[in-house]
PDB file of N, CA and C in Angstrom:
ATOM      1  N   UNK A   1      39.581 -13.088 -50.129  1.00  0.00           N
ATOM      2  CA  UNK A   1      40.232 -13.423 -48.884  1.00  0.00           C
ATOM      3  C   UNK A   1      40.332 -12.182 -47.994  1.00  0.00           C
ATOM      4  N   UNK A   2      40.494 -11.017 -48.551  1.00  0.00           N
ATOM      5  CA  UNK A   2      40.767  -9.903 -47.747  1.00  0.00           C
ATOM      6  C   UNK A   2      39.469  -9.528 -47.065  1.00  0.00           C
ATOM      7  N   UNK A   3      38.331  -9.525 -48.220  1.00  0.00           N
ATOM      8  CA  UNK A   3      37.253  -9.471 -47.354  1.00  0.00           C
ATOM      9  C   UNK A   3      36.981 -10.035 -46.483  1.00  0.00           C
ATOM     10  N   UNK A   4      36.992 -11.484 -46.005  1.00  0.00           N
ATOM     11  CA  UNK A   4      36.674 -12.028 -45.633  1.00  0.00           C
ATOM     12  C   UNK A   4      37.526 -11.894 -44.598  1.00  0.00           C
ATOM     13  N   UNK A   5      38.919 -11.076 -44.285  1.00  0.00           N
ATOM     14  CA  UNK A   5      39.854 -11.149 -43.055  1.00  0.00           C
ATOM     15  C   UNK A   5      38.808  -9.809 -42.382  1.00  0.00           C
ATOM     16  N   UNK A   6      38.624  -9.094 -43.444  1.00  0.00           N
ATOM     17  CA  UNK A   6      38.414  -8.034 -43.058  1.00  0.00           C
ATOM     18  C   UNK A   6      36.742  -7.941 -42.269  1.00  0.00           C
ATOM     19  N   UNK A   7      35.733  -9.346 -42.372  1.00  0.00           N
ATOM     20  CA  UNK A   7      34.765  -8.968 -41.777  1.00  0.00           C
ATOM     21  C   UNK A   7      34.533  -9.765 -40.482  1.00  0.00           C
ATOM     22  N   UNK A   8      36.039 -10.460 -40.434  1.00  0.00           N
ATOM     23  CA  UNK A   8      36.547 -11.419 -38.955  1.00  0.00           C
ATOM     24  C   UNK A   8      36.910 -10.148 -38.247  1.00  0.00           C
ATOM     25  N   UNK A   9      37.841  -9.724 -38.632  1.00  0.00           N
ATOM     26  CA  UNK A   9      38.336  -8.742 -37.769  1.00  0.00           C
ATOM     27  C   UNK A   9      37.057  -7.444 -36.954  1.00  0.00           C
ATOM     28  N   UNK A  10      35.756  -7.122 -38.077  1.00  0.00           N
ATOM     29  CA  UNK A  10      35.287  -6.121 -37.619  1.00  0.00           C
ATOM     30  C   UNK A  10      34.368  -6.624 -36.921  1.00  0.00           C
ATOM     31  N   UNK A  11      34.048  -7.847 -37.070  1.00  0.00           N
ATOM     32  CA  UNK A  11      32.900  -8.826 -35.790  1.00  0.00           C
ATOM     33  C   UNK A  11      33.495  -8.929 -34.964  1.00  0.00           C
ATOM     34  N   UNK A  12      34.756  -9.079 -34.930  1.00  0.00           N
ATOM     35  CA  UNK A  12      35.379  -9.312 -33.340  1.00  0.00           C
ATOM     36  C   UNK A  12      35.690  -8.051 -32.922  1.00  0.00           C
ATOM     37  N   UNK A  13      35.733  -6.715 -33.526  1.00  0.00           N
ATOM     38  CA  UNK A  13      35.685  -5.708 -32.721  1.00  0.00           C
ATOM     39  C   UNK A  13      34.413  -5.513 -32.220  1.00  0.00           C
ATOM     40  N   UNK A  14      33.359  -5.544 -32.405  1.00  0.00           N
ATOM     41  CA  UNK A  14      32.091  -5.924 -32.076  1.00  0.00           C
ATOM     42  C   UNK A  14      32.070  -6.054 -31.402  1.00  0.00           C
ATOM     43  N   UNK A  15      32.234  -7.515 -31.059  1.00  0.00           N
ATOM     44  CA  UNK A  15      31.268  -8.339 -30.132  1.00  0.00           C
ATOM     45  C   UNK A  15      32.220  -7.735 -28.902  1.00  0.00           C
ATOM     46  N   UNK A  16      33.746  -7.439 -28.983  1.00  0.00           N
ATOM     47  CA  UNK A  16      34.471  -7.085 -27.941  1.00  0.00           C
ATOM     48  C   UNK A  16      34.313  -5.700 -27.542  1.00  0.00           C
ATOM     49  N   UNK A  17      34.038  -4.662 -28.151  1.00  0.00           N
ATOM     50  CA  UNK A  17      33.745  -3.362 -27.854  1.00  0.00           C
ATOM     51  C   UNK A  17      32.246  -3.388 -26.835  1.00  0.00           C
ATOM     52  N   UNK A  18      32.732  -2.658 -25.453  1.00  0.00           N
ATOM     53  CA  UNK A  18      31.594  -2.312 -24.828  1.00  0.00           C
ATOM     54  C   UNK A  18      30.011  -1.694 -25.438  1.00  0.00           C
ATOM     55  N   UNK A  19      29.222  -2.234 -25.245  1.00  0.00           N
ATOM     56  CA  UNK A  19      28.112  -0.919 -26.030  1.00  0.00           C
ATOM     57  C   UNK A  19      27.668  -0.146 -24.917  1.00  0.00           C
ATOM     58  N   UNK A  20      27.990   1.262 -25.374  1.00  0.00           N
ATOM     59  CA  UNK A  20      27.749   2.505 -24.348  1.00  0.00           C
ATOM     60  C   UNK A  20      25.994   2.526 -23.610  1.00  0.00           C
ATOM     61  N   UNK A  21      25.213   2.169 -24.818  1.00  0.00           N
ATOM     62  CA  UNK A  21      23.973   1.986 -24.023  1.00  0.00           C
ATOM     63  C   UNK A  21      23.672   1.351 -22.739  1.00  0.00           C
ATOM     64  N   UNK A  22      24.538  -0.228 -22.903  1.00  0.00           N
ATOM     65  CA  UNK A  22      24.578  -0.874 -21.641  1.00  0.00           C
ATOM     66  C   UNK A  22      25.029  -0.520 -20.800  1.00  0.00           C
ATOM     67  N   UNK A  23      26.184   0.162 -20.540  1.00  0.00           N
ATOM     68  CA  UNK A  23      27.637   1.355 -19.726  1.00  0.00           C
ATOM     69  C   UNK A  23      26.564   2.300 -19.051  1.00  0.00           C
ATOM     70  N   UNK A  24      26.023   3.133 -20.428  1.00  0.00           N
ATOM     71  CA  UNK A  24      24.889   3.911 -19.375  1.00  0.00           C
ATOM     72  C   UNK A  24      23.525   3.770 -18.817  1.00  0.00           C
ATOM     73  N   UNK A  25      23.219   2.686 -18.908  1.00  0.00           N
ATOM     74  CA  UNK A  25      22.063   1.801 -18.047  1.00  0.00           C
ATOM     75  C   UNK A  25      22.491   1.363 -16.739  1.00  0.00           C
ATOM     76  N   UNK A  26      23.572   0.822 -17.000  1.00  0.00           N
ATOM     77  CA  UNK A  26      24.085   0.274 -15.424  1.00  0.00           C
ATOM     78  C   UNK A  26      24.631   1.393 -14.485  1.00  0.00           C
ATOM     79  N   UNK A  27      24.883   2.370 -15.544  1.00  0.00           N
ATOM     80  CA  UNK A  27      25.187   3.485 -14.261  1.00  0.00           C
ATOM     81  C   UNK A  27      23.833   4.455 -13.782  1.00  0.00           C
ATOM     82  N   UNK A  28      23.203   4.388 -14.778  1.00  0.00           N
ATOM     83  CA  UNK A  28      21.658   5.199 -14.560  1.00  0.00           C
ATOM     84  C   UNK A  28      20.736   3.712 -13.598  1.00  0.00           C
ATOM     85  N   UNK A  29      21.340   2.603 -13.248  1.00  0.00           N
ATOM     86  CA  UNK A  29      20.488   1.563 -12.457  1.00  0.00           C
ATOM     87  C   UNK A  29      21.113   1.984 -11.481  1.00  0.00           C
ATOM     88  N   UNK A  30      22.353   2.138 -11.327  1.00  0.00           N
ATOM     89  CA  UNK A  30      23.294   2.558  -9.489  1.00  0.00           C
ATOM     90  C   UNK A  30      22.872   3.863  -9.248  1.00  0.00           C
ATOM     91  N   UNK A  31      22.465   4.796 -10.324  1.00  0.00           N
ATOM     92  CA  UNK A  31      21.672   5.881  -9.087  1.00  0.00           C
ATOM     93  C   UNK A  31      19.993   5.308  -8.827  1.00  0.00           C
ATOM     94  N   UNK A  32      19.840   4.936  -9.585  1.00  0.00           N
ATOM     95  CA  UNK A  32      18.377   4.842  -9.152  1.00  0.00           C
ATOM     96  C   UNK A  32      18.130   3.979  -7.825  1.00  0.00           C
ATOM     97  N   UNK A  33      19.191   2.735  -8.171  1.00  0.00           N
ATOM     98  CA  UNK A  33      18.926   1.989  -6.874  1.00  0.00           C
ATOM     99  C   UNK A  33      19.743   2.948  -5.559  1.00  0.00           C
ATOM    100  N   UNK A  34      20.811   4.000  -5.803  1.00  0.00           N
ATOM    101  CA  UNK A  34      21.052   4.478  -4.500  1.00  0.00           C
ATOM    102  C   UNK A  34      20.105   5.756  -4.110  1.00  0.00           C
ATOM    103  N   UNK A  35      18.876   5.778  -4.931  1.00  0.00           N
ATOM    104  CA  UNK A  35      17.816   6.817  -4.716  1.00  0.00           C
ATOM    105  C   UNK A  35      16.840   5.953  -3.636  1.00  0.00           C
ATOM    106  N   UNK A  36      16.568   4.655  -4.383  1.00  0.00           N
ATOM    107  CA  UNK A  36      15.903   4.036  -3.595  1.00  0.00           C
ATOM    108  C   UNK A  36      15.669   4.053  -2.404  1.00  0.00           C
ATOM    109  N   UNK A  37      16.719   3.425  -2.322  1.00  0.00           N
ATOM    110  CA  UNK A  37      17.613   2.884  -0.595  1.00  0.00           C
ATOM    111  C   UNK A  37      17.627   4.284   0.321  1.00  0.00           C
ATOM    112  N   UNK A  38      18.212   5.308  -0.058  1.00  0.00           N
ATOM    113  CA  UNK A  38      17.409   6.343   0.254  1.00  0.00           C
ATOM    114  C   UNK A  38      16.238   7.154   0.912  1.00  0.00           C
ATOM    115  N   UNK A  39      15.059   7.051  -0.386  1.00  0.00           N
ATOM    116  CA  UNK A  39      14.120   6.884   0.245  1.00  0.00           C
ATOM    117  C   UNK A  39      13.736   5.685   1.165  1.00  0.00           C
ATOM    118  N   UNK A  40      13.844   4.827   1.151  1.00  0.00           N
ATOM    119  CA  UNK A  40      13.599   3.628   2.087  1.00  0.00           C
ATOM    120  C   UNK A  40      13.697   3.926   3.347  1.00  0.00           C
ATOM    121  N   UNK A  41      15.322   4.487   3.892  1.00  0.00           N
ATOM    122  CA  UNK A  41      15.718   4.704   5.241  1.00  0.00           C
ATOM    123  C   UNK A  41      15.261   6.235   5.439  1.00  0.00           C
ATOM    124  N   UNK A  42      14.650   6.806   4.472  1.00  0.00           N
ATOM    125  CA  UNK A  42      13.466   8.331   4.844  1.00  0.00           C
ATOM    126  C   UNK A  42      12.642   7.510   5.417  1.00  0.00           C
ATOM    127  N   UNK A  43      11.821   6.721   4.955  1.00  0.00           N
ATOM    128  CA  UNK A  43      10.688   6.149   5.518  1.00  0.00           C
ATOM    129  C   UNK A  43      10.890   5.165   6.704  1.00  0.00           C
ATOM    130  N   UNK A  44      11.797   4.670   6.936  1.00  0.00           N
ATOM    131  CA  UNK A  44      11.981   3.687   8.133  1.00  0.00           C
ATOM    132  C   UNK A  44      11.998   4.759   9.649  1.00  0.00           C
ATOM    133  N   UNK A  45      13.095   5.931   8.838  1.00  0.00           N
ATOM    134  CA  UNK A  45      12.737   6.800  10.076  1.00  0.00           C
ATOM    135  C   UNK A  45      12.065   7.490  10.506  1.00  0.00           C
ATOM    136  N   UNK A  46      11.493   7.982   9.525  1.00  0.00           N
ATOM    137  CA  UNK A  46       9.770   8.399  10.157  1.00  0.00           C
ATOM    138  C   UNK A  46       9.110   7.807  10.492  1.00  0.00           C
ATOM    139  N   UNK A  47       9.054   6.287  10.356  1.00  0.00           N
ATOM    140  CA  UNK A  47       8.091   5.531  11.096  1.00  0.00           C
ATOM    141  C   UNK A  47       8.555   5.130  12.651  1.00  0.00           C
ATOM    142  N   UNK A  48      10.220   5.406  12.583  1.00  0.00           N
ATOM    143  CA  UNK A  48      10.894   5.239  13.572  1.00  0.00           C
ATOM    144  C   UNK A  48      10.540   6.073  15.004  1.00  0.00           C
ATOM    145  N   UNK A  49      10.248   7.701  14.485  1.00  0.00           N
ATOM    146  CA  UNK A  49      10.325   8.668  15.156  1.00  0.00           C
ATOM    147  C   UNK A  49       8.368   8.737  15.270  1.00  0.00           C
ATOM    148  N   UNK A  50       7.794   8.866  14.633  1.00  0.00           N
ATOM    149  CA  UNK A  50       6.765   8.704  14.394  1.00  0.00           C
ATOM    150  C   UNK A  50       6.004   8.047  15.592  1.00  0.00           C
ATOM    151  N   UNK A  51       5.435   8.851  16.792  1.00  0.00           N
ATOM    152  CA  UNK A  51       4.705   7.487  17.356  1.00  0.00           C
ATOM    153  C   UNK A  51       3.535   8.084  17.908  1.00  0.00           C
ATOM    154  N   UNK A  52       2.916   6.443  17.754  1.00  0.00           N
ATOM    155  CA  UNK A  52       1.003   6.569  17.605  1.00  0.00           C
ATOM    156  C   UNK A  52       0.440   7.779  18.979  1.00  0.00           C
ATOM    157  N   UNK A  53      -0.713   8.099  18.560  1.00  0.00           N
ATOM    158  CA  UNK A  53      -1.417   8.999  18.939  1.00  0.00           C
ATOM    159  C   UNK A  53      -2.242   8.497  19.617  1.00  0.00           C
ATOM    160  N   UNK A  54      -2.588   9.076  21.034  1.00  0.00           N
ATOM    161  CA  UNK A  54      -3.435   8.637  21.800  1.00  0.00           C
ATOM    162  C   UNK A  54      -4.660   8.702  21.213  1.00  0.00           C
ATOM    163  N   UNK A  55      -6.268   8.014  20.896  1.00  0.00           N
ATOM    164  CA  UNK A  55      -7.173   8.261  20.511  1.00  0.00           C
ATOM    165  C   UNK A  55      -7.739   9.273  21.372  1.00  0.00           C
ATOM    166  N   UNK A  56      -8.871   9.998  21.420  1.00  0.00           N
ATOM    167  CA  UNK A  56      -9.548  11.050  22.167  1.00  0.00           C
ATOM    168  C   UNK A  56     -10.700  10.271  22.532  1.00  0.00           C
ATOM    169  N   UNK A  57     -10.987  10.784  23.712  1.00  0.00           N
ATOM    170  CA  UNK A  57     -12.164  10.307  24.299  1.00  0.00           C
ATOM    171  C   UNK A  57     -13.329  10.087  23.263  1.00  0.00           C
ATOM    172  N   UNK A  58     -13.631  11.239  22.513  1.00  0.00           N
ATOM    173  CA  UNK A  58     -14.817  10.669  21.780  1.00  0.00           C
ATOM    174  C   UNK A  58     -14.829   9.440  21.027  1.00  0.00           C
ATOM    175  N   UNK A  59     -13.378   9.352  20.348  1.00  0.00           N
ATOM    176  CA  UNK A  59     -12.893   8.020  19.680  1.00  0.00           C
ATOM    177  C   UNK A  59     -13.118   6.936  20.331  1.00  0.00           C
ATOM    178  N   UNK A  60     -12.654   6.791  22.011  1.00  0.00           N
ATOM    179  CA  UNK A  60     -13.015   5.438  22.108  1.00  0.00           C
ATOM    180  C   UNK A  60     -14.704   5.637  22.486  1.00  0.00           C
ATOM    181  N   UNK A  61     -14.992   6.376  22.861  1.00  0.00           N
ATOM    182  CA  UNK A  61     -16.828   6.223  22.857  1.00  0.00           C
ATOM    183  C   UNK A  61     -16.959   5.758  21.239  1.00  0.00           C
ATOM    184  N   UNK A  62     -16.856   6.213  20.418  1.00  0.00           N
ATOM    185  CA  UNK A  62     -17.178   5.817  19.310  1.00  0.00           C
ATOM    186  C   UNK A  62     -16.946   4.139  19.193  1.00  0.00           C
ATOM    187  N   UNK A  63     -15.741   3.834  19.493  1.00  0.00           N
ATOM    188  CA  UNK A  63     -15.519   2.506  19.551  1.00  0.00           C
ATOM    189  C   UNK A  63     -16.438   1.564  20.326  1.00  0.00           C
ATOM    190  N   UNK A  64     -16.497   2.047  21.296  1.00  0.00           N
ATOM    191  CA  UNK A  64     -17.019   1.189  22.352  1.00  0.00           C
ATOM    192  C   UNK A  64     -18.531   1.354  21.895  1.00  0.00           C
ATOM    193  N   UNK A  65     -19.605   2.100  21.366  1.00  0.00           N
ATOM    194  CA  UNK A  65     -20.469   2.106  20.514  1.00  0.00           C
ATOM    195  C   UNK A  65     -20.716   1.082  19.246  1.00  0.00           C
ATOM    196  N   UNK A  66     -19.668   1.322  18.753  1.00  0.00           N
ATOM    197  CA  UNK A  66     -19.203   0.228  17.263  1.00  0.00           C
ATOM    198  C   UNK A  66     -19.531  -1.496  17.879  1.00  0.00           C
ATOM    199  N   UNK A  67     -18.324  -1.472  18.742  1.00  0.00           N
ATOM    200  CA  UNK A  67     -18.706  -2.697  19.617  1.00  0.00           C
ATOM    201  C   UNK A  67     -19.395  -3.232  20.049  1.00  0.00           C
ATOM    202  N   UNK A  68     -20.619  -2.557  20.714  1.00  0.00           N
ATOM    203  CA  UNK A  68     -22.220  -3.129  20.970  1.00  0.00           C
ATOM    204  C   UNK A  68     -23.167  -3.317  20.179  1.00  0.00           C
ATOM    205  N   UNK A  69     -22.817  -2.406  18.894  1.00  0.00           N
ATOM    206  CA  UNK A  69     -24.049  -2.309  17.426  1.00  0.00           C
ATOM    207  C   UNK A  69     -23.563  -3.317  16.956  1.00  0.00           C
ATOM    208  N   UNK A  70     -22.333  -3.655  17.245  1.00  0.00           N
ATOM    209  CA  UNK A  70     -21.482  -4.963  16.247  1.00  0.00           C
ATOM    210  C   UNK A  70     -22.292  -5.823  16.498  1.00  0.00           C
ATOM    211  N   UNK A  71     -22.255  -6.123  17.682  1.00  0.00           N
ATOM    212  CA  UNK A  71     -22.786  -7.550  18.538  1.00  0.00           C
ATOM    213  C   UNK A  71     -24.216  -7.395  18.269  1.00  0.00           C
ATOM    214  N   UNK A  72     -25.159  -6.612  18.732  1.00  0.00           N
ATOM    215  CA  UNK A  72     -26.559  -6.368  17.897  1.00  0.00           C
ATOM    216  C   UNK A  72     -26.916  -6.882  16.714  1.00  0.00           C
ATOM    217  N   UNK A  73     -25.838  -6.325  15.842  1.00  0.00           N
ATOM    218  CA  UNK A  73     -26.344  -6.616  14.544  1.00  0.00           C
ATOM    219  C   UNK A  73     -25.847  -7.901  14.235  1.00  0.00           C
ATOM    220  N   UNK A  74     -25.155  -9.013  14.523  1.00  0.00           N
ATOM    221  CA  UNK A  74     -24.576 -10.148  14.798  1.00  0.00           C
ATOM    222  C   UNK A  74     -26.102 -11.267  15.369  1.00  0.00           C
ATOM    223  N   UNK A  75     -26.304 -10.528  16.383  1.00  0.00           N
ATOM    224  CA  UNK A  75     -27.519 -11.154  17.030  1.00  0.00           C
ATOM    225  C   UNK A  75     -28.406 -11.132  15.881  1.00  0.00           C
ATOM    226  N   UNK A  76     -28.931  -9.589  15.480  1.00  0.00           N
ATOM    227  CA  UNK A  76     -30.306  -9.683  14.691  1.00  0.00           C
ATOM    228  C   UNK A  76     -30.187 -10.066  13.195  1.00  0.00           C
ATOM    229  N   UNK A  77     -28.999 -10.593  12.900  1.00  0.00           N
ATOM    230  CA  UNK A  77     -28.600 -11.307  11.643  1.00  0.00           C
ATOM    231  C   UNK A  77     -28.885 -12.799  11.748  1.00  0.00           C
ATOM    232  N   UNK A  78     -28.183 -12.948  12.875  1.00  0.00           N
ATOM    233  CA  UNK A  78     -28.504 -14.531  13.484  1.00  0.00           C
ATOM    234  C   UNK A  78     -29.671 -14.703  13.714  1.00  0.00           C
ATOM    235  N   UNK A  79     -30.489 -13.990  13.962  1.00  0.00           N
ATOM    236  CA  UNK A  79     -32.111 -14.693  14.418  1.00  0.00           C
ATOM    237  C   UNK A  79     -32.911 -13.760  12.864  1.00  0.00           C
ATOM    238  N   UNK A  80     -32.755 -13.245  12.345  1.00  0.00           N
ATOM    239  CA  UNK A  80     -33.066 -13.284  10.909  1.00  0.00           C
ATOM    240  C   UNK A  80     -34.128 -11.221  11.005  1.00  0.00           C
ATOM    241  N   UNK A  81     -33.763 -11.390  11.764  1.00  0.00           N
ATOM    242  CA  UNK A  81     -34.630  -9.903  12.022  1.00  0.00           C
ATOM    243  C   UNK A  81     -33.987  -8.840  11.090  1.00  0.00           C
ATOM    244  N   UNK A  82     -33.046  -8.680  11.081  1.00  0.00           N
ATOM    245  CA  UNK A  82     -32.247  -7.199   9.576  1.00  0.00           C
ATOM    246  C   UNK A  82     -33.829  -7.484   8.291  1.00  0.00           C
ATOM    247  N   UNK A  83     -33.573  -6.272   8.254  1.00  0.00           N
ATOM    248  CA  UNK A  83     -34.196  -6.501   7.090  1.00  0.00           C
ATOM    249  C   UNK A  83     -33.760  -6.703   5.741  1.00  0.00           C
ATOM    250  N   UNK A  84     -34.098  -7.027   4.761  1.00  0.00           N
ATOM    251  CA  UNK A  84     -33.863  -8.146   3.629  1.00  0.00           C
ATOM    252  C   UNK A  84     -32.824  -6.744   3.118  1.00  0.00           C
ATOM    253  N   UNK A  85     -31.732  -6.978   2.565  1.00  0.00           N
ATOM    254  CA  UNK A  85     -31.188  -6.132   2.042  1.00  0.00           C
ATOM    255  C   UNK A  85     -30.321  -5.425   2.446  1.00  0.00           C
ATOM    256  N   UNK A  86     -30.567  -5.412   3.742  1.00  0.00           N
ATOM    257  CA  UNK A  86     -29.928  -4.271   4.689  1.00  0.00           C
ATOM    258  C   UNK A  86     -28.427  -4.552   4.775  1.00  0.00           C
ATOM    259  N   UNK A  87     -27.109  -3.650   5.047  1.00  0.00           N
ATOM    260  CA  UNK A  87     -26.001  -4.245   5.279  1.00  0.00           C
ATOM    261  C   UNK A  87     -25.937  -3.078   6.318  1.00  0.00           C
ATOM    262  N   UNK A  88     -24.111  -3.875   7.106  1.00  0.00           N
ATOM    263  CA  UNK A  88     -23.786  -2.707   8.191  1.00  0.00           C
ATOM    264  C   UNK A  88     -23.815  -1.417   8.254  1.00  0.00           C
ATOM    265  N   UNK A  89     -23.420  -0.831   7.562  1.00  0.00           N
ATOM    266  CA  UNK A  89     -23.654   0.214   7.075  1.00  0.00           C
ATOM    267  C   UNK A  89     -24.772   0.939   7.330  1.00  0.00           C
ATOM    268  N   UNK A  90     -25.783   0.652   6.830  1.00  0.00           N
ATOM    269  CA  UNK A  90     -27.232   1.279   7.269  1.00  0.00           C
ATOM    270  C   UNK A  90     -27.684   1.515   8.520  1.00  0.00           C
ATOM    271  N   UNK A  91     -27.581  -0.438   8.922  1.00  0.00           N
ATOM    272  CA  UNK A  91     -27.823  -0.878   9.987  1.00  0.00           C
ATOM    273  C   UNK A  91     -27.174   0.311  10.907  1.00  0.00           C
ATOM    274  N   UNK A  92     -25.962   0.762  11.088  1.00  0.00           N
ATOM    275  CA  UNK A  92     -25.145   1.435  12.039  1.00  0.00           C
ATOM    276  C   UNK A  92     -25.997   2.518  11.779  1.00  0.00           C
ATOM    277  N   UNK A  93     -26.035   3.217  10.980  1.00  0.00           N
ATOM    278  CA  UNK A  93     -26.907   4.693  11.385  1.00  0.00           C
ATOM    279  C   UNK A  93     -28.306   4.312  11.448  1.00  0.00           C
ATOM    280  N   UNK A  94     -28.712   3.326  11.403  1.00  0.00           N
ATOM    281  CA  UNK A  94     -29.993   3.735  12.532  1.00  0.00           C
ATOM    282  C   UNK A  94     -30.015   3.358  13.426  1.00  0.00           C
ATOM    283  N   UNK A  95     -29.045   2.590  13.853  1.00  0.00           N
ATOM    284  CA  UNK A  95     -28.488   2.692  15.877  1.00  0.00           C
ATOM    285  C   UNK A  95     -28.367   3.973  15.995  1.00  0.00           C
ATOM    286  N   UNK A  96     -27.767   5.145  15.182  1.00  0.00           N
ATOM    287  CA  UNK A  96     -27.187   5.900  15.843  1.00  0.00           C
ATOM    288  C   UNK A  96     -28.516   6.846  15.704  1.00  0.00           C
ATOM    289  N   UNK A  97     -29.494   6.688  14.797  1.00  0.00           N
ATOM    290  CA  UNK A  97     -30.646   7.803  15.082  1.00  0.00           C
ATOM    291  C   UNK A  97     -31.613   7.609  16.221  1.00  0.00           C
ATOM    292  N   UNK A  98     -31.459   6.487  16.433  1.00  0.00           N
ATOM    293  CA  UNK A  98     -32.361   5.527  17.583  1.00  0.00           C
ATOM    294  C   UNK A  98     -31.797   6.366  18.565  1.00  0.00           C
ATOM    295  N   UNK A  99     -30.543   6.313  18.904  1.00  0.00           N
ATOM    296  CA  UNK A  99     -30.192   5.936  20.337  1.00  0.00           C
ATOM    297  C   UNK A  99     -30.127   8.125  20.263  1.00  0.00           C
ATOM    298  N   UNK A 100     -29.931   8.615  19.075  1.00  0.00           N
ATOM    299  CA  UNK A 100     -29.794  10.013  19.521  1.00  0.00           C
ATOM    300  C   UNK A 100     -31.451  10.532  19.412  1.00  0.00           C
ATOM    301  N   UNK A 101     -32.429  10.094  19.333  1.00  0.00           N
ATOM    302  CA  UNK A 101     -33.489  10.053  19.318  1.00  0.00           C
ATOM    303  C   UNK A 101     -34.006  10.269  20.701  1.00  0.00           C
ATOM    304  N   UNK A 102     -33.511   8.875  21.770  1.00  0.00           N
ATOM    305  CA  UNK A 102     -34.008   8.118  22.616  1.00  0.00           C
ATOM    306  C   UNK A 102     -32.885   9.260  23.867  1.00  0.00           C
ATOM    307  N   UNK A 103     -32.312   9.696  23.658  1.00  0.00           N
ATOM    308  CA  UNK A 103     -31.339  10.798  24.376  1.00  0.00           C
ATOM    309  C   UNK A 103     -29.852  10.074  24.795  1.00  0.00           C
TER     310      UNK A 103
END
């Protein structure tokens, strides 16, 4: 009988005693999540303060280049002229040897 008081009593200290592992998980989760949050509003404000860059002239020439080879190569895809294999990629630098060729 005594045993048996005696292994009621030490299960219920058990199950009622905090376990420190869990104690220090939840406090090692509240810094991590207030690290987070943290970094988060680092990054909101640099994107805040942060603002876009005018492109440079050569950039939009470049673009506006991109844009006409686009359509080219759109065309000579559509009427079957690329050659077998070929992807954009290629295709684009030899617009660009052509046309620095051609002046």
């Amino acid at each position: 009988m005594t045993k048996l008081l005696f292994a009621a009593v030490l299960a219920a200290g058990l199950i009622a005693a905090p376990s420190p592992k869990l104690t220090q998980t939840a406090a090692a989760q509240a810094q991590t999540d207030k690290k987070e949050t943290k970094k988060e509003t680092k990054k909101e404000t640099k994107k805040e303060t942060k603002a876009k860059k005018e492109p440079s002239a050569g950039m939009l020439a470049m673009r506006e280049r991109q844009k006409k080879r686009g359509a080219e190569w759109k065309e000579a895809k559509a009427a079957g002229k690329i050659d077998k294999g070929q992807k954009w990629p290629q295709f684009w630098s030899a617009c660009n040897k052509r046309l620095k060729t051609a002046g």
